[in-house]
N, C-alpha and C. Protein backbone atom coordinates (compact mmCIF):
# COMPACT_ATOMS: atom_id res chain seq x y z
N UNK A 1 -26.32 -12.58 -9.47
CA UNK A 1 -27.56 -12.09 -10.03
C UNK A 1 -28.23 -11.17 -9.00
N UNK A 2 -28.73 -10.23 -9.27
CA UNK A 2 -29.33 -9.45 -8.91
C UNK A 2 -31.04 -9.26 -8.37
N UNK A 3 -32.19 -8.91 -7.64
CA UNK A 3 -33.17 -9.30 -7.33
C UNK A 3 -34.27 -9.60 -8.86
N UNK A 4 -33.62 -8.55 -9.80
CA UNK A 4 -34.37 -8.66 -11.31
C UNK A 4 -33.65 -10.15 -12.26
N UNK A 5 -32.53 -11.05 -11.74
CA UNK A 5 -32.32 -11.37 -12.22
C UNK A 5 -31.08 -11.25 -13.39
N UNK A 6 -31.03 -9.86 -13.61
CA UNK A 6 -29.69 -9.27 -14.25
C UNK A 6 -28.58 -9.81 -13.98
N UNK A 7 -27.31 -9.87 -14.68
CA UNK A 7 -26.08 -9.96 -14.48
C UNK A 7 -25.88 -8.88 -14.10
N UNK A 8 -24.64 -8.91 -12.83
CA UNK A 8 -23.99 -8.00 -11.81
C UNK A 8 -22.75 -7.95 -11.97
N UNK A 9 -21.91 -8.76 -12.58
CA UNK A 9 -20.76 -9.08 -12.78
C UNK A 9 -19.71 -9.69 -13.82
N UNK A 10 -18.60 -9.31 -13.94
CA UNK A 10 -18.02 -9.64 -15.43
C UNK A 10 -18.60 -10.99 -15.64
N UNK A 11 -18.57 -11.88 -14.88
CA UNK A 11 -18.21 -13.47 -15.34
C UNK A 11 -20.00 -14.06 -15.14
N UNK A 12 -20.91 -13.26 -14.90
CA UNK A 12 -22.12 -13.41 -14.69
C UNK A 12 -22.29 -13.70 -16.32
N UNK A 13 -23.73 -14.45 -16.70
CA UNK A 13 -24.20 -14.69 -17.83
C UNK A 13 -25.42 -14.31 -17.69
N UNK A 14 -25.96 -14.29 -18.69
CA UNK A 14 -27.23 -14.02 -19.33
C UNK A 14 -27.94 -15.06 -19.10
N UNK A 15 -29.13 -15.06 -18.49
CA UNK A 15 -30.56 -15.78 -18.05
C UNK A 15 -30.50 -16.88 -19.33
N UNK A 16 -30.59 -18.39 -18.50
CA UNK A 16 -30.80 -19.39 -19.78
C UNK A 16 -31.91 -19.74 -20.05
N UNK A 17 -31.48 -20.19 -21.39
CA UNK A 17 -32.65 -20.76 -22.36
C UNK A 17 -33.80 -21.14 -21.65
N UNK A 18 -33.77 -21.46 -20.48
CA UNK A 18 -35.12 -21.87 -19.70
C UNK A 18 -36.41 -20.63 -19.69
N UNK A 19 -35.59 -19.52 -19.77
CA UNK A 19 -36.32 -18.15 -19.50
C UNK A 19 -36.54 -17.41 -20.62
N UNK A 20 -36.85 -17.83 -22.17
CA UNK A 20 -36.72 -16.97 -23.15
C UNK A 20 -37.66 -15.58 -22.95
N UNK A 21 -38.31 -15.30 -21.77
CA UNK A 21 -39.26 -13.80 -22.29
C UNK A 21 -38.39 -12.85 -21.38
N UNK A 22 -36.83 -12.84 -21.28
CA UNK A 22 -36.46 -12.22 -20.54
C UNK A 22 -35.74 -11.17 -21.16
N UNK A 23 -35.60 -10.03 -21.58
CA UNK A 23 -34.84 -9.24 -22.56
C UNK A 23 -34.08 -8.46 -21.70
N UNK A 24 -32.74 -8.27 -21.54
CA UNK A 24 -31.86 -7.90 -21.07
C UNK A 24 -31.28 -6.69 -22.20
N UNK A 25 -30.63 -5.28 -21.40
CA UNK A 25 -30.18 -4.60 -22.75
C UNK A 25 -29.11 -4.32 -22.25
N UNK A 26 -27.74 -5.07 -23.10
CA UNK A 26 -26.40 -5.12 -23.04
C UNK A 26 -25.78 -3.74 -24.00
N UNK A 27 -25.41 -2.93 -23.11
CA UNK A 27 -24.61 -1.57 -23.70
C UNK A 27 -23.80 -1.57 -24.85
N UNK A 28 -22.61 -2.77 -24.51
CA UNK A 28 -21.74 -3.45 -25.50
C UNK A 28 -21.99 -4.79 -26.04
N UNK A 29 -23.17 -5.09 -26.18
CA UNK A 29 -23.64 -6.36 -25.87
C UNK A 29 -22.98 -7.74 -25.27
N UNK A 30 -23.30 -9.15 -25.74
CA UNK A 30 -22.64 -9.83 -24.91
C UNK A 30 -21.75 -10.83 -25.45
N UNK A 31 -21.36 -11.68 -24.56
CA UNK A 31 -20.40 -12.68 -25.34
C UNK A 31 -20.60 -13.37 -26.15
N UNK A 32 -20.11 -14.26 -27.08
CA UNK A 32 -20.87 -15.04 -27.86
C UNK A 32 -20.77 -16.48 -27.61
N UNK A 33 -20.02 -16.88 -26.79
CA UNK A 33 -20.13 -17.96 -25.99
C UNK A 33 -20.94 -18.19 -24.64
N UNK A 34 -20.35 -17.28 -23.93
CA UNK A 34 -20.96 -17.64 -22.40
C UNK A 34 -22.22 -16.58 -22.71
N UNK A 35 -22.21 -15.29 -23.16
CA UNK A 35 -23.25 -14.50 -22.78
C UNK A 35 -22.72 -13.71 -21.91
N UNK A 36 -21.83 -13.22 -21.43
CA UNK A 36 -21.68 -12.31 -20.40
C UNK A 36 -21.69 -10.66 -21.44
N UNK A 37 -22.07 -10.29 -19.94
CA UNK A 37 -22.09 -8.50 -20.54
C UNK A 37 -20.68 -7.96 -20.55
N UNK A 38 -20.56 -7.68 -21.91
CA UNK A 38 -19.29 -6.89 -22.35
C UNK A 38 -19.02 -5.43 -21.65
N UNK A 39 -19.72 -4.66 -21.39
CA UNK A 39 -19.81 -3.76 -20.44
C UNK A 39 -18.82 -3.64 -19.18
N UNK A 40 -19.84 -4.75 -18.55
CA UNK A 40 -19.12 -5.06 -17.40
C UNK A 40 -17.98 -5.42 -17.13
N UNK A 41 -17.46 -6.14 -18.21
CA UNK A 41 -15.76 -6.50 -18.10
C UNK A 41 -15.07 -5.40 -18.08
N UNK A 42 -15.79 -4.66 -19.36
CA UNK A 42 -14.58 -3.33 -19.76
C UNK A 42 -14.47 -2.79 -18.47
N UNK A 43 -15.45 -2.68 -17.91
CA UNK A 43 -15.80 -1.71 -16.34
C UNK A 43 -14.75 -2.53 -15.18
N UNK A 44 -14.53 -3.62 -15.14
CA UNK A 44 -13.43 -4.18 -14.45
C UNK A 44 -12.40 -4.68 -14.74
N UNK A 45 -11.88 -4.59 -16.38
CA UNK A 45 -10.90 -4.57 -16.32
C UNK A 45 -10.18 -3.24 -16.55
N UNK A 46 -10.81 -1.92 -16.58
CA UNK A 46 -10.55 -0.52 -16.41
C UNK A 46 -10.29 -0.15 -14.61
N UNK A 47 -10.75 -0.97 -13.86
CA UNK A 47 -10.83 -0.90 -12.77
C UNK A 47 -9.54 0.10 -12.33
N UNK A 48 -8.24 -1.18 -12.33
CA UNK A 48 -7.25 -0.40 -11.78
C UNK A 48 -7.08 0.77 -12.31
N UNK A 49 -7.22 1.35 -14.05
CA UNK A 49 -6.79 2.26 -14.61
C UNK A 49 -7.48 3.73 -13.74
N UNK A 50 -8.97 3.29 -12.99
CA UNK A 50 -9.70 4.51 -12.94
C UNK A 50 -8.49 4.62 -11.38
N UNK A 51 -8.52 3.53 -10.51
CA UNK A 51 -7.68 3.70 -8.97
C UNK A 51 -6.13 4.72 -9.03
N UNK A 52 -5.68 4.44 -10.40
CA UNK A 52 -4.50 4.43 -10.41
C UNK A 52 -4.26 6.68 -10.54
N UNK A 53 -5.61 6.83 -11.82
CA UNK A 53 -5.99 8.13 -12.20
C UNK A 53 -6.30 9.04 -11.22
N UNK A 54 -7.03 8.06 -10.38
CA UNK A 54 -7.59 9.75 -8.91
C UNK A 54 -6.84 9.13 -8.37
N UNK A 55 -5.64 8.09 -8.17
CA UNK A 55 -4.72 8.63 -6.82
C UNK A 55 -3.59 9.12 -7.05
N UNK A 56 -3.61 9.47 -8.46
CA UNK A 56 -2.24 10.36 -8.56
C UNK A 56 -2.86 12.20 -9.47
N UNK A 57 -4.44 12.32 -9.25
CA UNK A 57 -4.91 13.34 -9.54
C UNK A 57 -5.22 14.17 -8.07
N UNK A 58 -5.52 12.91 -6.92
CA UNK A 58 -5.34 13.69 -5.45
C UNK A 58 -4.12 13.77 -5.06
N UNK A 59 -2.98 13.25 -5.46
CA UNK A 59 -1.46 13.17 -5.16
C UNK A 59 -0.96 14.66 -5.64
N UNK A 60 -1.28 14.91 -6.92
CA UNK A 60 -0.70 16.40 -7.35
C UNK A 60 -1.60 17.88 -6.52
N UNK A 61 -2.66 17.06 -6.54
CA UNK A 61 -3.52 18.03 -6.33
C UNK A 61 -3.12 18.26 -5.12
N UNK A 62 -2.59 17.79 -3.70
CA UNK A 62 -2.47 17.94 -2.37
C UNK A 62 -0.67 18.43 -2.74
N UNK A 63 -0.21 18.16 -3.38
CA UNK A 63 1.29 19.06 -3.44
C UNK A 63 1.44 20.32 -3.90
N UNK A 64 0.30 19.96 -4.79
CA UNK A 64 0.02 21.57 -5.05
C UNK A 64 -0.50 23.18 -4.35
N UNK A 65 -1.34 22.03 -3.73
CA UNK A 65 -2.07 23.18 -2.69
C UNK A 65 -1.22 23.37 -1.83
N UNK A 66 0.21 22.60 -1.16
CA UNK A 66 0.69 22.75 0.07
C UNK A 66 1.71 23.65 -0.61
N UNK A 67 2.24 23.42 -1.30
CA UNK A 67 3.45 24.59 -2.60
C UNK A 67 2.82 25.80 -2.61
N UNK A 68 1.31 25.99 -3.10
CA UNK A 68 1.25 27.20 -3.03
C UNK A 68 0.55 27.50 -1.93
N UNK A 69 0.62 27.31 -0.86
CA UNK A 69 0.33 27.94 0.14
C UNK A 69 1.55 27.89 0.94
N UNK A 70 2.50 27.29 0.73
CA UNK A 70 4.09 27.74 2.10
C UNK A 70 4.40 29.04 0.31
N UNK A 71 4.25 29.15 -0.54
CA UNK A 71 4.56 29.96 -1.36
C UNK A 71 3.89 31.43 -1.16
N UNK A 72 3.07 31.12 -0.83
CA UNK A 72 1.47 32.63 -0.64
C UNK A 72 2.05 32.86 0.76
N UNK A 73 2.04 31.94 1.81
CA UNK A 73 3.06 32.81 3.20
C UNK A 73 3.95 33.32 3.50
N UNK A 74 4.96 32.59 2.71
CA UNK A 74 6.24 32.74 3.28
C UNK A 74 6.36 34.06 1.88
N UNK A 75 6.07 34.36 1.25
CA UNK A 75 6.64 34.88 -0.23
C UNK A 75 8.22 35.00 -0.37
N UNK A 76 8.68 36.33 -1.09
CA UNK A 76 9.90 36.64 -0.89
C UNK A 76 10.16 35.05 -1.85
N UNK A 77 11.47 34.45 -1.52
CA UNK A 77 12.32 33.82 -2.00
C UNK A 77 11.75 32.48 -1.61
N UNK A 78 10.58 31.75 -1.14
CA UNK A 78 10.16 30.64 -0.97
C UNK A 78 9.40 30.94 -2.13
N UNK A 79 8.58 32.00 -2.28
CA UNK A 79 7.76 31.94 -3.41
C UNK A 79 8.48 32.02 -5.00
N UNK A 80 9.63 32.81 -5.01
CA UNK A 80 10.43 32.36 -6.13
C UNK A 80 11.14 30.98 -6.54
N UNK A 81 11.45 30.17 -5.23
CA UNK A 81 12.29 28.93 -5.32
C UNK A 81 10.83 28.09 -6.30
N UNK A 82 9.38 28.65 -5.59
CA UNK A 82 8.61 27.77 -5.91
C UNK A 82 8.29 27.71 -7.22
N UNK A 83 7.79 28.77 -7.94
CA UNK A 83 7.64 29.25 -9.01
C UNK A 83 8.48 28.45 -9.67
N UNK A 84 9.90 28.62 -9.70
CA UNK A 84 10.75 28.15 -11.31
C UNK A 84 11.07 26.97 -10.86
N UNK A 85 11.38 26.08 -9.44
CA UNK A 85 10.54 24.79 -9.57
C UNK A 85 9.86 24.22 -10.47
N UNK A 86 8.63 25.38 -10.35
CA UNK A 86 7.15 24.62 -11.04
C UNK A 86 7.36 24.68 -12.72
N UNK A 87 8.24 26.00 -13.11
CA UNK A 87 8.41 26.09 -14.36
C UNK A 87 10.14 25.35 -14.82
N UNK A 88 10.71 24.92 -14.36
CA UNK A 88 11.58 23.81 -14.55
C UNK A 88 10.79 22.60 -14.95
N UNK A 89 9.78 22.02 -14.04
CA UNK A 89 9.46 20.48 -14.00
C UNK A 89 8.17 20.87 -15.58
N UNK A 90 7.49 21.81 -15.33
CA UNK A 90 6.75 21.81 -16.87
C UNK A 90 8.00 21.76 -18.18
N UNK A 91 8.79 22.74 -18.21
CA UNK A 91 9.89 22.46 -19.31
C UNK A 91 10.38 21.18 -19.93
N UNK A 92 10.59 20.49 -18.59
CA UNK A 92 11.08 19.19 -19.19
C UNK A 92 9.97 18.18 -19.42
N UNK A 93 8.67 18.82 -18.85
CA UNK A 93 7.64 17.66 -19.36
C UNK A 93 7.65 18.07 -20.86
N UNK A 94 7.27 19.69 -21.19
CA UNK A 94 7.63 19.63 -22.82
C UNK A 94 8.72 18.94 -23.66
N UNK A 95 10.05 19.23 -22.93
CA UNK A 95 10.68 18.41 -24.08
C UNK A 95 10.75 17.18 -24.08
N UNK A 96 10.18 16.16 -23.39
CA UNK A 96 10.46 15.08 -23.08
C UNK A 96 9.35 14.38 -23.82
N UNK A 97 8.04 15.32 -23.78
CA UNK A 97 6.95 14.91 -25.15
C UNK A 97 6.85 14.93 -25.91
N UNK A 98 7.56 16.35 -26.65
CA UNK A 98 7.91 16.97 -28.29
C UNK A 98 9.46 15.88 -28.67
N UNK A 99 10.26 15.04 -27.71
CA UNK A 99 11.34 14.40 -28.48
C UNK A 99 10.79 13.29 -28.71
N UNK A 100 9.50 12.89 -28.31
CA UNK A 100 8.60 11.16 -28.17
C UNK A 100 8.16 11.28 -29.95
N UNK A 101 7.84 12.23 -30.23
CA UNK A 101 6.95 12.51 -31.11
C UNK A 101 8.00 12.26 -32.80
N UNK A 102 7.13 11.49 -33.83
CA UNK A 102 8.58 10.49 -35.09
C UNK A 102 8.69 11.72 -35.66
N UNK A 103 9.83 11.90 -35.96
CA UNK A 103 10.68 13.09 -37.47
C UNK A 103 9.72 12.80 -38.93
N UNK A 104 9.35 13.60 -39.25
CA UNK A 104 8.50 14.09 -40.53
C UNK A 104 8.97 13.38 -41.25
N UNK A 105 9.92 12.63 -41.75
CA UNK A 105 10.53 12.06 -42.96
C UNK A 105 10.22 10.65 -42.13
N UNK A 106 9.94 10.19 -40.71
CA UNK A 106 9.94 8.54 -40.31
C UNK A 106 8.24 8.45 -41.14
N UNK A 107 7.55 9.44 -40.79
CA UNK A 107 6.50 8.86 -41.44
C UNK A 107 6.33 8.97 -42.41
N UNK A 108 5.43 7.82 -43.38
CA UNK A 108 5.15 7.15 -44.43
C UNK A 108 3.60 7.07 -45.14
């Protein structure tokens, strides 16, 4: 609990019955057993999903910048190797998404 009293945390509950003039405003509101704020769970059990998103959005992002910059120096034939590299690995991200995707006749 927090100095207002609030829940701070998934498994925190809502102020008891001892305290009815206390109005709390739950985003997703709350449980219907314990009272906990639904919010807050989603917010930790998303946790890993957000860790997992910026460390592989600073992961590309730092290969990228180092690719195109030995690419922007060196040019000539480092900058070509780099290039169709880069347009090889997009290619097969296309086909590898457009073959995920059901044949017009699977759906119903």
């Amino acid at each position: 609990m927090n100095a207002r009293g609030a829940p701070v945390g998934p498994w925190s509950t809502v102020a008891d019955p001892a305290h009815p003039g206390q109005h709390t405003l739950f985003i997703l509101g709350a449980d219907s057993t314990l009272g906990r704020d639904e919010f807050l769970r989603v917010l930790y059990g998303a946790r890993v999903s957000f860790e997992v998103g910026i460390l592989a959005t600073l992961g590309s992002v730092t290969i990228g910048t180092i690719m195109g910059c030995l690419a922007g120096f060196y040019r000539g034939w480092v900058d070509t190797l780099v290039s169709r590299v880069t347009e090889i690995t997009m290619a097969f991200q296309r086909c590898s998404s457009s073959s995920r995707s059901p044949r017009p006749s699977a759906i119903r």
